[in-house]
C-alpha atoms as a PDB file:
ATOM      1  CA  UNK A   1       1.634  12.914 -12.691  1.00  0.00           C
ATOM      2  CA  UNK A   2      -0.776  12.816  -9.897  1.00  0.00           C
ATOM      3  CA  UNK A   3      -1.521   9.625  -7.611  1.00  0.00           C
ATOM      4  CA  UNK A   4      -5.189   7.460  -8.753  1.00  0.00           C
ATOM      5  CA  UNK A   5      -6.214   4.868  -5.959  1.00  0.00           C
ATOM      6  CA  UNK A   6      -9.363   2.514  -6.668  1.00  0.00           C
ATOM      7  CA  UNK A   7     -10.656  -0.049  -4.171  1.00  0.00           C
ATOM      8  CA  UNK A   8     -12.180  -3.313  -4.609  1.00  0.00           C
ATOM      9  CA  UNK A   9     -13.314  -5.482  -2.078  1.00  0.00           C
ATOM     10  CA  UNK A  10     -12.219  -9.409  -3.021  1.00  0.00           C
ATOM     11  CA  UNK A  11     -14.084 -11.255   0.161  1.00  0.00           C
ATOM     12  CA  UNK A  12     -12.300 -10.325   3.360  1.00  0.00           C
ATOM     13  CA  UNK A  13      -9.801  -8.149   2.145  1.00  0.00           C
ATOM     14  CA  UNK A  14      -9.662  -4.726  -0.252  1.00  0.00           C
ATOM     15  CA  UNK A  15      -7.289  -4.009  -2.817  1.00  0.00           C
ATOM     16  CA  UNK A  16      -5.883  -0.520  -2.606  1.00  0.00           C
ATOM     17  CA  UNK A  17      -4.845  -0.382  -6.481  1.00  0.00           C
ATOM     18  CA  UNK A  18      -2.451   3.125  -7.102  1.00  0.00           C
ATOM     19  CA  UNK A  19      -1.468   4.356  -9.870  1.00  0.00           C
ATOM     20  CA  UNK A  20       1.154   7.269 -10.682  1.00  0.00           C
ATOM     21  CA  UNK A  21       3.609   8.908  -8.160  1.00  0.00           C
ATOM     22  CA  UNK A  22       3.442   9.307  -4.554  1.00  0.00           C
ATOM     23  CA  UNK A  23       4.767  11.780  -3.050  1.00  0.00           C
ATOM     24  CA  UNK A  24       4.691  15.205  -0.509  1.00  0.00           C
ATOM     25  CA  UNK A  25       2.387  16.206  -3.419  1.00  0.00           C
ATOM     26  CA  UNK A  26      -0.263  13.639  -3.998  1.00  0.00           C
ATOM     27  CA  UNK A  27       0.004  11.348  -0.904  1.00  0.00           C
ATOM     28  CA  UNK A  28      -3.264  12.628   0.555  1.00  0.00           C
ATOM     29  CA  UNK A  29      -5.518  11.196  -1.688  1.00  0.00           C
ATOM     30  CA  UNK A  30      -4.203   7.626  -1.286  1.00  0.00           C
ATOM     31  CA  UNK A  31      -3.907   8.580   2.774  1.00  0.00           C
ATOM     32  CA  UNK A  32      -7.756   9.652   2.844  1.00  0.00           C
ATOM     33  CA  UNK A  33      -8.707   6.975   0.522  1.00  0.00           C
ATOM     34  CA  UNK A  34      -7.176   4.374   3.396  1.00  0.00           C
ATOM     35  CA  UNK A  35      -8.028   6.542   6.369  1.00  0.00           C
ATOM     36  CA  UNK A  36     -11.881   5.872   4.610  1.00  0.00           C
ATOM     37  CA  UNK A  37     -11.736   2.391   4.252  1.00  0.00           C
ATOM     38  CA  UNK A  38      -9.897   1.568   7.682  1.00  0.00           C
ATOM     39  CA  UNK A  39     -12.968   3.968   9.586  1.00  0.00           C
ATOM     40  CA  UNK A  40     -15.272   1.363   7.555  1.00  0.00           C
ATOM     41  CA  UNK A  41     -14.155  -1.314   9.436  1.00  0.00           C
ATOM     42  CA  UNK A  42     -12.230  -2.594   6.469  1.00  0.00           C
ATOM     43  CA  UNK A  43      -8.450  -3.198   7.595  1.00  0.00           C
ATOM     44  CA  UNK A  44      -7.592  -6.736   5.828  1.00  0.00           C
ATOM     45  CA  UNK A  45      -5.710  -4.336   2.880  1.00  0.00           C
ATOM     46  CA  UNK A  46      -3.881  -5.651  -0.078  1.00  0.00           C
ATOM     47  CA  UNK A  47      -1.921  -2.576  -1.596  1.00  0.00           C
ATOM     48  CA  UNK A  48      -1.145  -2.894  -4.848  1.00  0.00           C
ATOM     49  CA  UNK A  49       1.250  -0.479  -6.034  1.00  0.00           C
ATOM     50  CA  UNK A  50       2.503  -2.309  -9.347  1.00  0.00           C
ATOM     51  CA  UNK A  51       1.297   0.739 -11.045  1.00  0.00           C
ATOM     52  CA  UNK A  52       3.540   3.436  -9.042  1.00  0.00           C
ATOM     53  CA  UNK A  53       5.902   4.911 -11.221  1.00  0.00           C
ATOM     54  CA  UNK A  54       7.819   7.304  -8.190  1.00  0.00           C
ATOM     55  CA  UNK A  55       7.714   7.098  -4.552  1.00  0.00           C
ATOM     56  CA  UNK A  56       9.491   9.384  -2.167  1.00  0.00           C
ATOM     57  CA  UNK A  57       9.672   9.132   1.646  1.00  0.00           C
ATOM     58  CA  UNK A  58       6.613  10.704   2.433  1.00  0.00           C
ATOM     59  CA  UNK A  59       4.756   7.757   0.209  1.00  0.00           C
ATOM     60  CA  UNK A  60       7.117   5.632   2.309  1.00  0.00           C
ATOM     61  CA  UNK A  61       6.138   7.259   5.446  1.00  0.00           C
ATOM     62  CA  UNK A  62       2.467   7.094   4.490  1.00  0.00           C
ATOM     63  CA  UNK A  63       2.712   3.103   4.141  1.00  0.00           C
ATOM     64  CA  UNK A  64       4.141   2.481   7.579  1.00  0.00           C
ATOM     65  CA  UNK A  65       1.839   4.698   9.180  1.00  0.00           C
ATOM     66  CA  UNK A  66      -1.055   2.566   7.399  1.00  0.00           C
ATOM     67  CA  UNK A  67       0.537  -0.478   8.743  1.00  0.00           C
ATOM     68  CA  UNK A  68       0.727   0.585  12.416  1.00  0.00           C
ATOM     69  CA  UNK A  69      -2.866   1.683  12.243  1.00  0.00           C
ATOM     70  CA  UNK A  70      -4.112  -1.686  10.553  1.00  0.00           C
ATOM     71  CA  UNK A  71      -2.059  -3.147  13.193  1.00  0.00           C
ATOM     72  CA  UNK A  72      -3.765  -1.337  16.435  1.00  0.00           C
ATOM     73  CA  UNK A  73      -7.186  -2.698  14.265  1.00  0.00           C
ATOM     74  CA  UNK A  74      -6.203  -6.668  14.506  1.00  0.00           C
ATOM     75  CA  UNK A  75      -5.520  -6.368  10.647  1.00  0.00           C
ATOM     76  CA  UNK A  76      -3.306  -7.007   8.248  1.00  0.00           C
ATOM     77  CA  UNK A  77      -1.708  -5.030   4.912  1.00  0.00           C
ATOM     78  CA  UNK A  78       0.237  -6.545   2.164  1.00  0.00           C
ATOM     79  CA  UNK A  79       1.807  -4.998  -0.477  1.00  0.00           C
ATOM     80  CA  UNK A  80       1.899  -5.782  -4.114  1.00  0.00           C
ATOM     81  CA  UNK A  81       5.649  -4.608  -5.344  1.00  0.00           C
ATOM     82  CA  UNK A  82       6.632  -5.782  -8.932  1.00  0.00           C
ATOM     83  CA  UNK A  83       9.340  -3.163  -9.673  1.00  0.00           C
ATOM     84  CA  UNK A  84      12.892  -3.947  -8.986  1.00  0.00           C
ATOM     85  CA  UNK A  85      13.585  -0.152  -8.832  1.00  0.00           C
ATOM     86  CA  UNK A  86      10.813   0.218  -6.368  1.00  0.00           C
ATOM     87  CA  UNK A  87      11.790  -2.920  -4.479  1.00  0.00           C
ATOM     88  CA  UNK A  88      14.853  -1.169  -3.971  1.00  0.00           C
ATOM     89  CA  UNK A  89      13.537   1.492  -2.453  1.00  0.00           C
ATOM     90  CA  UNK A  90      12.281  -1.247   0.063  1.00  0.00           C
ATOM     91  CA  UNK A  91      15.481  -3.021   0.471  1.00  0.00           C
ATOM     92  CA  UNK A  92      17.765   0.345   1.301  1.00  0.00           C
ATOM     93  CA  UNK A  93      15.396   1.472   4.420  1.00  0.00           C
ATOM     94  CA  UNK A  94      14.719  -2.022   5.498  1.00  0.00           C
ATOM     95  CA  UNK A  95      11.253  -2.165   5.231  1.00  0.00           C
ATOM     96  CA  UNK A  96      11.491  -5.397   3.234  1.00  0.00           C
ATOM     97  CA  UNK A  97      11.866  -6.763   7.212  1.00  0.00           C
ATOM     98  CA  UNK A  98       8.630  -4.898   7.943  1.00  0.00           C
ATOM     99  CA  UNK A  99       6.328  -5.444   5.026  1.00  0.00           C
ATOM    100  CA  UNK A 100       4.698  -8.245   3.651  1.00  0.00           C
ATOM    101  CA  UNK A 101       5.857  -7.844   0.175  1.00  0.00           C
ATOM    102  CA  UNK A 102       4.294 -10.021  -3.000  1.00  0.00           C
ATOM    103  CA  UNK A 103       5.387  -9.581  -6.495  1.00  0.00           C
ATOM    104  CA  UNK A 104       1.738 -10.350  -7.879  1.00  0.00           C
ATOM    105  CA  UNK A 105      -1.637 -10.085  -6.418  1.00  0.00           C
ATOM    106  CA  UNK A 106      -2.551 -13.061  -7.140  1.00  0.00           C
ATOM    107  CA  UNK A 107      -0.229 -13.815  -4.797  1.00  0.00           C
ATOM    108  CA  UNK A 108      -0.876 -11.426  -2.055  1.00  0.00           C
ATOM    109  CA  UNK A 109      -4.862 -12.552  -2.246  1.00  0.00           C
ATOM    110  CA  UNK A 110      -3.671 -16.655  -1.968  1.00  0.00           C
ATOM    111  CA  UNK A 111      -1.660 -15.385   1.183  1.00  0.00           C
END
């Protein structure tokens, strides 16, 4: 299954909404798709990835290197993680202590 990312600007911040597996495969569409928005001046990002079914370390690698970047900007990413498998994934390379992690979006956009 291939990746699908939509945006939507909600005030200040965009939701990154992806869908399907990322991997070495499909990572560069959601890595353009961000690389897009953060040239645009838009680096308040809200990724939601309720919706992922697989991620692999290149996915992984992909969300850190979004984070340093929004960083260096004077931004700020959340993610949107309802998956216990995938918030495992989280918890075994310690990027729970990195990552601003919400279980709804909702939530993340109240943060």
């Amino acid at each position: 299954m291939e990746v699908q990312v939509t945006t939507e600007d909600v005030g200040v911040r965009t939701v990154v909404r992806v869908a399907g597996e990322v991997d070495v495969a499909s990572a560069d569409r959601l890595r353009e798709r961000i690389a897009l928005l953060l040239s645009g001046g838009r680096t308040d990002l809200v990724v939601d990835l309720t919706a992922v079914t697989f991620m692999d370390s290149t996915g992984l690698g992909l969300l850190v290197g979004t984070l340093k970047r929004v960083r260096i900007a004077g931004g700020r990413l959340d993610l949107v993680v309802d998956s216990e498998r995938l918030l495992k994934v989280f918890r075994i390379t310690g990027l729970t202590q990195v990552f601003t992690i919400h279980g709804t979006l909702d939530a993340a956009l109240a943060s």
